[in-house]
N, C-alpha and C. Protein backbone atom coordinates (compact mmCIF):
# COMPACT_ATOMS: atom_id res chain seq x y z
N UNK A 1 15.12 0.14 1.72
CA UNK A 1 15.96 0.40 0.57
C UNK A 1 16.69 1.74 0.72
N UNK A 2 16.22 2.74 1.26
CA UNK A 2 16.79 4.42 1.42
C UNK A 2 18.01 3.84 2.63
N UNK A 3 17.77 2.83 3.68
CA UNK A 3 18.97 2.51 4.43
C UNK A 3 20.08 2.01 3.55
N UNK A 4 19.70 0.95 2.44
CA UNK A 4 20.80 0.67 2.44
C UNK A 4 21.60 1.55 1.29
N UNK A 5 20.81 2.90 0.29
CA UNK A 5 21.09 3.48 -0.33
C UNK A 5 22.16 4.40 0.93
N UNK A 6 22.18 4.75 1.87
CA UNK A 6 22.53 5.78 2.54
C UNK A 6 23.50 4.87 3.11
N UNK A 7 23.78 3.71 3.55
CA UNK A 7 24.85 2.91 3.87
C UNK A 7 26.05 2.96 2.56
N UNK A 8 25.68 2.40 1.64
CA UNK A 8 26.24 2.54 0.35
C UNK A 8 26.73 4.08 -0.05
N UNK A 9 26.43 4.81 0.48
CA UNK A 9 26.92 6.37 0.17
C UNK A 9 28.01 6.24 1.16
N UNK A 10 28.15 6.20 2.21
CA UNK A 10 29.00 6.11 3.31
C UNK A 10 29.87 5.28 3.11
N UNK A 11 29.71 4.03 2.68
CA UNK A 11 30.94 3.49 2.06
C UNK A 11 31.91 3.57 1.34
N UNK A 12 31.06 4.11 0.18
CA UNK A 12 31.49 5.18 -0.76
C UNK A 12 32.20 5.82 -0.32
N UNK A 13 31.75 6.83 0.55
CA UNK A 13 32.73 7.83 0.67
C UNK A 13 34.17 7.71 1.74
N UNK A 14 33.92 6.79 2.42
CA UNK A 14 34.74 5.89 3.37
C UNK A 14 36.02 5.32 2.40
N UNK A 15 35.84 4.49 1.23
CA UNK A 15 36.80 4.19 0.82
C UNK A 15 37.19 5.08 -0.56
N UNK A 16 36.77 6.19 -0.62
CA UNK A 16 37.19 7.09 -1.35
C UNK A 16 38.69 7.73 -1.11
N UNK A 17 38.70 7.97 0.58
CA UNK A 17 39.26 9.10 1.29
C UNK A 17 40.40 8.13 2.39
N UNK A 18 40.14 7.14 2.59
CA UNK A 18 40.67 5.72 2.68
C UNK A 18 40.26 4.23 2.35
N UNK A 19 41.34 4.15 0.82
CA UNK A 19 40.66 2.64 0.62
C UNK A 19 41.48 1.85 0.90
N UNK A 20 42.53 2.17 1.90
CA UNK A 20 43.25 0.88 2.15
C UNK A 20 43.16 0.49 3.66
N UNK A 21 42.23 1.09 4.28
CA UNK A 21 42.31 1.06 5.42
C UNK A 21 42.86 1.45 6.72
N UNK A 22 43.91 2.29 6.27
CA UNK A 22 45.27 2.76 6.93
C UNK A 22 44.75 3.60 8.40
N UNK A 23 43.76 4.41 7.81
CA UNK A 23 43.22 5.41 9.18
C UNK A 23 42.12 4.67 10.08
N UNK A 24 40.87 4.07 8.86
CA UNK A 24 39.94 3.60 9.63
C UNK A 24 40.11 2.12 9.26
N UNK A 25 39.64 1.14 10.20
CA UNK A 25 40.15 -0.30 10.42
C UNK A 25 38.69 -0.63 10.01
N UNK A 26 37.49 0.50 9.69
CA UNK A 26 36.32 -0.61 9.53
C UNK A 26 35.93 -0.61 7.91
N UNK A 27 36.92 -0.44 7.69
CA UNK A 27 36.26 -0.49 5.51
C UNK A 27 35.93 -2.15 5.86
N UNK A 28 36.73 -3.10 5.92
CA UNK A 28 36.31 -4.50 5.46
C UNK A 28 34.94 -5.03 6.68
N UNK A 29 34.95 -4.20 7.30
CA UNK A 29 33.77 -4.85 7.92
C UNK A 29 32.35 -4.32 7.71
N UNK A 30 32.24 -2.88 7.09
CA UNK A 30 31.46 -2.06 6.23
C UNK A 30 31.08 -2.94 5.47
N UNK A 31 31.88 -2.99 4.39
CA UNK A 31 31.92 -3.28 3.30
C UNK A 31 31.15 -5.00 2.82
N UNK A 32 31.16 -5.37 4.10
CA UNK A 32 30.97 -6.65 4.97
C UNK A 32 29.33 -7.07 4.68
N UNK A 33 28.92 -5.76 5.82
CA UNK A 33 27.85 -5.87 6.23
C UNK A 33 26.65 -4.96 5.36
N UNK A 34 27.61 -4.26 4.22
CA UNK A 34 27.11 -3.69 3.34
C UNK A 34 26.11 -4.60 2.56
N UNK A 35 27.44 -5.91 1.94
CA UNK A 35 27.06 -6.95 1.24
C UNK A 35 25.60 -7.76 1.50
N UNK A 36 25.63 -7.97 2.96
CA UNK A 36 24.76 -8.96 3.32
C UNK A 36 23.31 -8.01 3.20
N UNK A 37 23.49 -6.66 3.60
CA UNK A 37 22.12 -5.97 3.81
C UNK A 37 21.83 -5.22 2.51
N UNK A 38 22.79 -5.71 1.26
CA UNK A 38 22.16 -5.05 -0.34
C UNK A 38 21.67 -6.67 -0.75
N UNK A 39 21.56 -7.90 0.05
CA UNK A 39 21.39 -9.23 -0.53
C UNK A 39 20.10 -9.07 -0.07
N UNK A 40 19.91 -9.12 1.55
CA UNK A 40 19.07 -9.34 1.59
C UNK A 40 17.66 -7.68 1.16
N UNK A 41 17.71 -6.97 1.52
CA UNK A 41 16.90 -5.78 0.52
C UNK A 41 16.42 -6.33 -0.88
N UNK A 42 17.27 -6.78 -1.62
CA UNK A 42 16.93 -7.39 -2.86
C UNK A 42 16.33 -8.62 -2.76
N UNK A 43 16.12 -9.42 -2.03
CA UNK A 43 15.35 -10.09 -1.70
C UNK A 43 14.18 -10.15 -0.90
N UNK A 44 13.98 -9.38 -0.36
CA UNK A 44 12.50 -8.80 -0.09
C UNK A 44 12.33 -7.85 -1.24
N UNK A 45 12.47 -7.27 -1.68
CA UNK A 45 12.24 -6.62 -2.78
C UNK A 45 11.50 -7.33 -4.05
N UNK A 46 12.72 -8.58 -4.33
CA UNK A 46 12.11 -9.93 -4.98
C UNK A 46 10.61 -10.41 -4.45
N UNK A 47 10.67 -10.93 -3.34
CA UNK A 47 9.53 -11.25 -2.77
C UNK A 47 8.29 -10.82 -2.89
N UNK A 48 8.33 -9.18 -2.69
CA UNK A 48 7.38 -8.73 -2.38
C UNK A 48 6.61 -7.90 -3.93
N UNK A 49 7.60 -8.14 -5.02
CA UNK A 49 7.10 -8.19 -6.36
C UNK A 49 6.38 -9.46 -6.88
N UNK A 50 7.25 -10.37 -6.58
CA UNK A 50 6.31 -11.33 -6.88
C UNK A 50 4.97 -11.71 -6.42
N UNK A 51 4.95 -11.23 -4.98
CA UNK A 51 2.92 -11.30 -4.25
C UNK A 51 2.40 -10.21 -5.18
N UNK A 52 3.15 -8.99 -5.75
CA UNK A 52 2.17 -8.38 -6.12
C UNK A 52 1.65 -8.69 -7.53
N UNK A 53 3.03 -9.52 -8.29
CA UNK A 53 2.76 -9.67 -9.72
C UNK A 53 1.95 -11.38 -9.82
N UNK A 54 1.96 -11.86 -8.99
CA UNK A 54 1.27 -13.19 -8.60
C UNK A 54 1.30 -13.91 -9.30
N UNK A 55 0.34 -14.63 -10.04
CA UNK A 55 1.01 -16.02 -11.32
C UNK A 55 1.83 -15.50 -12.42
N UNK A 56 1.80 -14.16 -12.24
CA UNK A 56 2.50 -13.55 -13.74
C UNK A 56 3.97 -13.71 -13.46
N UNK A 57 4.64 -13.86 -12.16
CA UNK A 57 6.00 -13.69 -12.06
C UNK A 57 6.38 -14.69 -11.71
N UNK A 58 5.71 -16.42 -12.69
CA UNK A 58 6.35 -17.45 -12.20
C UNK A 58 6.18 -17.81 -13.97
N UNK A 59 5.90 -16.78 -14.98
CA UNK A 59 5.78 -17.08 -16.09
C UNK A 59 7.14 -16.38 -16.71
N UNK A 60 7.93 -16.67 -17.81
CA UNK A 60 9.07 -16.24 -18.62
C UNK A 60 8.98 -15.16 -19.34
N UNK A 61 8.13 -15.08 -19.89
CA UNK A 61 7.78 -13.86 -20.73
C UNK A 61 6.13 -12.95 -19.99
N UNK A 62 6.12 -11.95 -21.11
CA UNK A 62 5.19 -10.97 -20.26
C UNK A 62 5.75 -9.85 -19.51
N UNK A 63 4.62 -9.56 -18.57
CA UNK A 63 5.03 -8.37 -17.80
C UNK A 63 5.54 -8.89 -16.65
N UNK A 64 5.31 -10.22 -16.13
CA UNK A 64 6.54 -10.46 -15.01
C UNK A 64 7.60 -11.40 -15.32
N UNK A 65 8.03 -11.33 -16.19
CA UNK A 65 9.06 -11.71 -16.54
C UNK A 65 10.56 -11.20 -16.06
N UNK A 66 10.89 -9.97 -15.97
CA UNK A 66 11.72 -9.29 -15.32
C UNK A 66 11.37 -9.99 -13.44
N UNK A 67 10.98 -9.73 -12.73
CA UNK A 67 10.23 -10.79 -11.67
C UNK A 67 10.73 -12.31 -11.62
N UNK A 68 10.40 -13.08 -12.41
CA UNK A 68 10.42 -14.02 -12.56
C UNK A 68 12.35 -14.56 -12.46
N UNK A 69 13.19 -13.63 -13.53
CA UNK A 69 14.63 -13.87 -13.77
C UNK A 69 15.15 -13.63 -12.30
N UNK A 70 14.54 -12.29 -11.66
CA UNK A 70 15.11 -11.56 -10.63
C UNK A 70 14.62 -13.35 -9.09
N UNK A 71 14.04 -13.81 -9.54
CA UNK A 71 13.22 -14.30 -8.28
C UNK A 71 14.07 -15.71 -8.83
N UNK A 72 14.54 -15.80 -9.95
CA UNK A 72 15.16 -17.28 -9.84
C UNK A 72 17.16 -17.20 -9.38
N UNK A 73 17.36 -15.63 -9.74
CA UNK A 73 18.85 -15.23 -9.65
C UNK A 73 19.65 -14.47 -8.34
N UNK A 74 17.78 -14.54 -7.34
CA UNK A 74 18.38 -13.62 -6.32
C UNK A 74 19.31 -14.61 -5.11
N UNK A 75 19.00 -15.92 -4.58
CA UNK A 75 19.96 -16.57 -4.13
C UNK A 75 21.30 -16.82 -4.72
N UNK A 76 21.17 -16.61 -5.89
CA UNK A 76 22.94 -17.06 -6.56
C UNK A 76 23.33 -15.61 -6.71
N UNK A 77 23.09 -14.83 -6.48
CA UNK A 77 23.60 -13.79 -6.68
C UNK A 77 23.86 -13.26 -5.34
N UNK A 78 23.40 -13.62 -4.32
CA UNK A 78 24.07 -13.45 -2.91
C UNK A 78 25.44 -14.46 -2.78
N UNK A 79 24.90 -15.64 -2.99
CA UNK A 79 25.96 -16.84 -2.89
C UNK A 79 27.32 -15.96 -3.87
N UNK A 80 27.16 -15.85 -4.83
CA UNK A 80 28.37 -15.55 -5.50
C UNK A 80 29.25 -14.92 -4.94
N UNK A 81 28.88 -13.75 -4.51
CA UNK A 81 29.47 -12.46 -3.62
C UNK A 81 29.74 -13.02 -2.30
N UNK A 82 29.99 -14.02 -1.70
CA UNK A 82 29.77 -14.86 -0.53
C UNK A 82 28.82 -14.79 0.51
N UNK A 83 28.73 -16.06 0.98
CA UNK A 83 27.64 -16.50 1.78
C UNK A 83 27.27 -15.05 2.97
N UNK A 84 26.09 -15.16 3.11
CA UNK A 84 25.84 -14.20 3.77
C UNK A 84 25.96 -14.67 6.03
N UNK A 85 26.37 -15.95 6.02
CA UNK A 85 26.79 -16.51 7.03
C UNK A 85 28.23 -16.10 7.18
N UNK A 86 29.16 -16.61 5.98
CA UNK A 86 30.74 -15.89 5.98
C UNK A 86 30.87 -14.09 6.31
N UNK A 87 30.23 -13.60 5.29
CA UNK A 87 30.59 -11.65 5.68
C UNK A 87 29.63 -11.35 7.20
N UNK A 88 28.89 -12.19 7.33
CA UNK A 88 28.63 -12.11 8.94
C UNK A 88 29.44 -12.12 10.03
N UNK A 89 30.39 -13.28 9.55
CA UNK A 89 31.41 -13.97 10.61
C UNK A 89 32.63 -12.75 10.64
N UNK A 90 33.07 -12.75 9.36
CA UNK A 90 33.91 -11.61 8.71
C UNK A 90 33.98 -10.24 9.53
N UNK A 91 32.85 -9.40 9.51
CA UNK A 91 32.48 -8.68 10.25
C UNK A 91 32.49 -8.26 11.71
N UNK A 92 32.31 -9.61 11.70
CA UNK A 92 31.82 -9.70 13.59
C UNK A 92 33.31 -9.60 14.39
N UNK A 93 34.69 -10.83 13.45
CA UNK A 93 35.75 -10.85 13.49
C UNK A 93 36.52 -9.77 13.21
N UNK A 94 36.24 -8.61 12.43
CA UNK A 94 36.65 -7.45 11.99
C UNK A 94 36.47 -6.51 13.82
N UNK A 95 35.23 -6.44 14.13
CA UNK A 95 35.03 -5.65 15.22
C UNK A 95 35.20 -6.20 16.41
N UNK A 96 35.76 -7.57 16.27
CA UNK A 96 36.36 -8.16 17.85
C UNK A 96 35.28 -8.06 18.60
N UNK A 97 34.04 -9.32 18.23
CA UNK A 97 33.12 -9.27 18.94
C UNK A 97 32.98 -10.87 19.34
């Protein structure tokens, strides 16, 4: 999580100072691979709350309840932002690999 907090700062400050890309050619592929590695973080994150909150974070209410929303919203909430196969491809195509 401190990686991808410190990725996310750099981006930040990357398209602060150029957000159109003009100097540096890698904002959209950053920005890219930003996506896929704040999806997946949050999903181990998900995961690894739920082993700890155990039958409680497959229940609605309670104390894993927060757990429970996060563990049913974390695939659509990658999907939304696009597939994490596409900003892969995106990326890879960005750096002419």
């Amino acid at each position: 999580t401190l990686a991808c907090q410190s990725f996310l700062e750099r981006v930040a400050y990357q398209m602060q100072y150029d957000p159109y890309g003009s100097k540096d050619r890698s904002v959209v592929r950053n920005v890219s691979l930003l996506k896929v590695q704040a999806s997946k973080c949050l999903q181990m994150c998900t995961i690894e709350a739920s082993q700890i909150f155990g039958g409680r974070s497959y229940v609605r209410g309670g104390r894993g309840g927060v757990v429970e929303r996060l563990y049913r919203q974390v695939r659509a909430s990658a999907i939304a932002g696009g597939s994490e196969e596409i900003m892969l491809d995106l990326a890879m195509r960005q750096a002419k690999l």
